[in-house]
C-alpha atoms as a PDB file:
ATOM      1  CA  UNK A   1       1.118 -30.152   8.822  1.00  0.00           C
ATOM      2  CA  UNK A   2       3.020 -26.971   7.606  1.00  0.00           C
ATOM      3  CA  UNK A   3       3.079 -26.183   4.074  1.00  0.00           C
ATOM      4  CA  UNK A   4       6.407 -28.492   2.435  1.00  0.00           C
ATOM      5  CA  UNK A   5       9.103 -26.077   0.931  1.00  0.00           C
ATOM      6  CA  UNK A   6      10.779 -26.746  -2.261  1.00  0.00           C
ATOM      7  CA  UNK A   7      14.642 -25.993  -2.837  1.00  0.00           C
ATOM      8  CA  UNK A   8      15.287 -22.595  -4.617  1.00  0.00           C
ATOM      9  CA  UNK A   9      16.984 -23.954  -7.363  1.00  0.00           C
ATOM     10  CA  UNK A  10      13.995 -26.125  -8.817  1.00  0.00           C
ATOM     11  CA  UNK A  11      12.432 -23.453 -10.152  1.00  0.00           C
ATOM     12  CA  UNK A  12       9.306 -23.382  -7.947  1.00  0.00           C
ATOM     13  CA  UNK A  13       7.364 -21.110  -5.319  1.00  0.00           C
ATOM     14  CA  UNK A  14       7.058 -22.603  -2.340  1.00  0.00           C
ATOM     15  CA  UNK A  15       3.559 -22.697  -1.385  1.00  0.00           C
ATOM     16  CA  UNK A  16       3.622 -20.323   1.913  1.00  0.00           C
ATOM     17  CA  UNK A  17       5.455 -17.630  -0.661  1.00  0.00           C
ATOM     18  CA  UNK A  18       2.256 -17.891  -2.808  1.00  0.00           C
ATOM     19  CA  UNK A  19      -0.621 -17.765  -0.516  1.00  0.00           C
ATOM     20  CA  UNK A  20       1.258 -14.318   0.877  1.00  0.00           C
ATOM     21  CA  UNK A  21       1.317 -13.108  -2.377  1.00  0.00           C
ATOM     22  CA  UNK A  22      -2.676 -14.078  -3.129  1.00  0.00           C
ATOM     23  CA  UNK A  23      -3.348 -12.526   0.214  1.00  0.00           C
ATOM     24  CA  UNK A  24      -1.313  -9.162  -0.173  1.00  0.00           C
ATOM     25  CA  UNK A  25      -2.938  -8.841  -3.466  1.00  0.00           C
ATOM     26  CA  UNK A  26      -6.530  -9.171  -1.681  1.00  0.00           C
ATOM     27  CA  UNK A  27      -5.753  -6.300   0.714  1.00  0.00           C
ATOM     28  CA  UNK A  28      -4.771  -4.537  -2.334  1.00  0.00           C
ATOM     29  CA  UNK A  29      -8.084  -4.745  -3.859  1.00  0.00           C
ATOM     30  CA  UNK A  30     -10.243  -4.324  -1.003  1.00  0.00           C
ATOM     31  CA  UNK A  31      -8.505  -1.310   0.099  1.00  0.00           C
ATOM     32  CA  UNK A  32      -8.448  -0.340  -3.517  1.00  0.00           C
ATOM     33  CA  UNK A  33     -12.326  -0.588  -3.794  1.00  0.00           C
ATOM     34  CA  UNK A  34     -12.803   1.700  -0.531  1.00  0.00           C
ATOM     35  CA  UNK A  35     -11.155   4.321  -2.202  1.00  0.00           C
ATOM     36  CA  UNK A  36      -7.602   4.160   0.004  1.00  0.00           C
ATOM     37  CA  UNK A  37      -4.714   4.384  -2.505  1.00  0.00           C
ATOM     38  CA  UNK A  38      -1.775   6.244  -2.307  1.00  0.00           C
ATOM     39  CA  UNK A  39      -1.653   9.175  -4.996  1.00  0.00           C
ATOM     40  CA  UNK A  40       1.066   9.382  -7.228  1.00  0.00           C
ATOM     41  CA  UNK A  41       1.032  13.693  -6.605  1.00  0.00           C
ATOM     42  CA  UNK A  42       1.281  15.494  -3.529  1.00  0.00           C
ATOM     43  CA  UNK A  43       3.333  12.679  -1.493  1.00  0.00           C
ATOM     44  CA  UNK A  44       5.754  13.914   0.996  1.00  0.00           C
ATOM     45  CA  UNK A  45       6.975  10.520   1.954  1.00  0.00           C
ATOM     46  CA  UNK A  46       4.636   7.261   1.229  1.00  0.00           C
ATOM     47  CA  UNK A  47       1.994   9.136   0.465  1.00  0.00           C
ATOM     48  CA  UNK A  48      -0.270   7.675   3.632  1.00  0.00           C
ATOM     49  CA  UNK A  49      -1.693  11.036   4.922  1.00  0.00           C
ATOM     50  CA  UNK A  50      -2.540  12.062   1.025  1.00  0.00           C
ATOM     51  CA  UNK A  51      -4.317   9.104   0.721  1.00  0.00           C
ATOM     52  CA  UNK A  52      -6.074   9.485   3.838  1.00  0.00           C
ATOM     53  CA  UNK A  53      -6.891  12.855   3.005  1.00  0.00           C
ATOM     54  CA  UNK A  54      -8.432  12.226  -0.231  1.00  0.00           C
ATOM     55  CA  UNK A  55     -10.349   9.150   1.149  1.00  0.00           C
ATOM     56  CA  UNK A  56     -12.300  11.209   3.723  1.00  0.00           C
ATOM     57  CA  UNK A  57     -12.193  14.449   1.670  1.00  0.00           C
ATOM     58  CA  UNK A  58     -10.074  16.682   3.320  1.00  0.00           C
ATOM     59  CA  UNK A  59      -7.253  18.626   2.634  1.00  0.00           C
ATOM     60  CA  UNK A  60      -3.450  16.739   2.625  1.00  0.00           C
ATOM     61  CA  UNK A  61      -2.350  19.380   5.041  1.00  0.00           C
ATOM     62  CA  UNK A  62      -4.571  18.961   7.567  1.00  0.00           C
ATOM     63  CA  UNK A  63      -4.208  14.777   7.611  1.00  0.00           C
ATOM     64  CA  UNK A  64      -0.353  15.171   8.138  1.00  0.00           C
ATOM     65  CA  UNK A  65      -1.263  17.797  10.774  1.00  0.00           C
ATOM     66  CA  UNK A  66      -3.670  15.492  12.324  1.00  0.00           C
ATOM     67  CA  UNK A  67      -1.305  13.356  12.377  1.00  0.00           C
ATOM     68  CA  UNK A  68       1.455  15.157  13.856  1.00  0.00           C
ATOM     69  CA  UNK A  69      -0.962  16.295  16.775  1.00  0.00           C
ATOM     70  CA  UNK A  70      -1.674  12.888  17.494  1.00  0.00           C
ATOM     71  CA  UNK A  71       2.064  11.800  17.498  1.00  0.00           C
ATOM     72  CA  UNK A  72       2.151  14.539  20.339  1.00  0.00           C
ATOM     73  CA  UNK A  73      -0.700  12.762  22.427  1.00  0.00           C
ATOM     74  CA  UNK A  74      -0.518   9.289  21.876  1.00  0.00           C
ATOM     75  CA  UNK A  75       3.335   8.830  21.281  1.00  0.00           C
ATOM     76  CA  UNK A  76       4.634   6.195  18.931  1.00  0.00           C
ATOM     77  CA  UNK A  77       1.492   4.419  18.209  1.00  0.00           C
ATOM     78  CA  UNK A  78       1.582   6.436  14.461  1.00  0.00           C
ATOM     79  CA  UNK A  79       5.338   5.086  14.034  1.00  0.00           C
ATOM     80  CA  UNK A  80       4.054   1.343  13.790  1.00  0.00           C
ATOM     81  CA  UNK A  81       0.794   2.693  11.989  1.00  0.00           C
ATOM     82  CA  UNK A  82       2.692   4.479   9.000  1.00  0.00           C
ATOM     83  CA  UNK A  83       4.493   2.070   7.713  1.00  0.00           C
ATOM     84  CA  UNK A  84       1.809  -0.451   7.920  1.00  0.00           C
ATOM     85  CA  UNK A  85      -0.280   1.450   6.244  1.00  0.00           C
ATOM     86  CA  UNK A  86       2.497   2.269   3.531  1.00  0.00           C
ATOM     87  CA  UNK A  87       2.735  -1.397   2.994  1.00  0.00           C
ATOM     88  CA  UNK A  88      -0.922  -2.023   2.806  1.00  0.00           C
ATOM     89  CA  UNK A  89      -2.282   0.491   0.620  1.00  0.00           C
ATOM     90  CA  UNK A  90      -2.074   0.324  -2.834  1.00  0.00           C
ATOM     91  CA  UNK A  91      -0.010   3.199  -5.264  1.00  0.00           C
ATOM     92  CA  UNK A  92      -2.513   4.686  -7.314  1.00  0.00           C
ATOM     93  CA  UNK A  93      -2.844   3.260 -11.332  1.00  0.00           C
ATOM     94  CA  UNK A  94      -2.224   5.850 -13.432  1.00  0.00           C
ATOM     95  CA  UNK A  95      -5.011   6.895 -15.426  1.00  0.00           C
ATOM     96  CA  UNK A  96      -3.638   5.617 -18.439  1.00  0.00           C
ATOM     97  CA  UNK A  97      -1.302   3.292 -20.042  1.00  0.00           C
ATOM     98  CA  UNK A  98       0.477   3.589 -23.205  1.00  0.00           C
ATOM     99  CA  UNK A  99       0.920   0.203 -25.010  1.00  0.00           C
ATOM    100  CA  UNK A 100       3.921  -0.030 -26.657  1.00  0.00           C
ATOM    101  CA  UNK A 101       3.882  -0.888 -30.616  1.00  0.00           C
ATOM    102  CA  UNK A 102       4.410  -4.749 -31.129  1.00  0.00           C
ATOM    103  CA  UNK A 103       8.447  -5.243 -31.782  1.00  0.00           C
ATOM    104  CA  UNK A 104       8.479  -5.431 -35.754  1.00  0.00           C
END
């Protein structure tokens, strides 16, 4: 029996919304934990091949060469892969965060 969907206007999630959510979230943190974020520096455009890179500790440059070569062999396979992966992997936290002072 699929999931029952609730009008927009009652306030509520439907329940299909929030198990995508719960599961995006867990693809977050597992690709999080395996070290495959995108960096907030050195992005050209999602920040995929800099990720990459830094996952398997090599230089940015040569990922988005890599990648280009491939493109050459194996056309259009790496236009469906990029934005997946863009999707997929996390932005990378920044180091830090500055709590703002409680509103007096």
């Amino acid at each position: 029996m699929p999931p029952r969907r609730r009008r927009a206007d009652d306030g509520y999630i439907d329940d299909l919304s929030r198990g995508d959510v719960k599961n995006m979230n867990a693809v977050h943190e597992s690709l999080s934990r395996q070290g495959l974020t995108r960096p907030r520096e050195g992005r050209i455009l999602g920040g995929v091949c800099a990720g990459l890179a830094r996952r398997f500790g090599i230089d940015a440059w040569l990922a988005r060469l890599l990648f280009v070569v491939v493109l050459l062999a194996i056309p259009g396979s790496q236009l469906l892969v990029y934005p997946i992966l863009w999707i997929l992997m996390p932005s990378e936290k920044p180091a830090y965060a500055t709590p703002y002072p409680p509103a007096a």
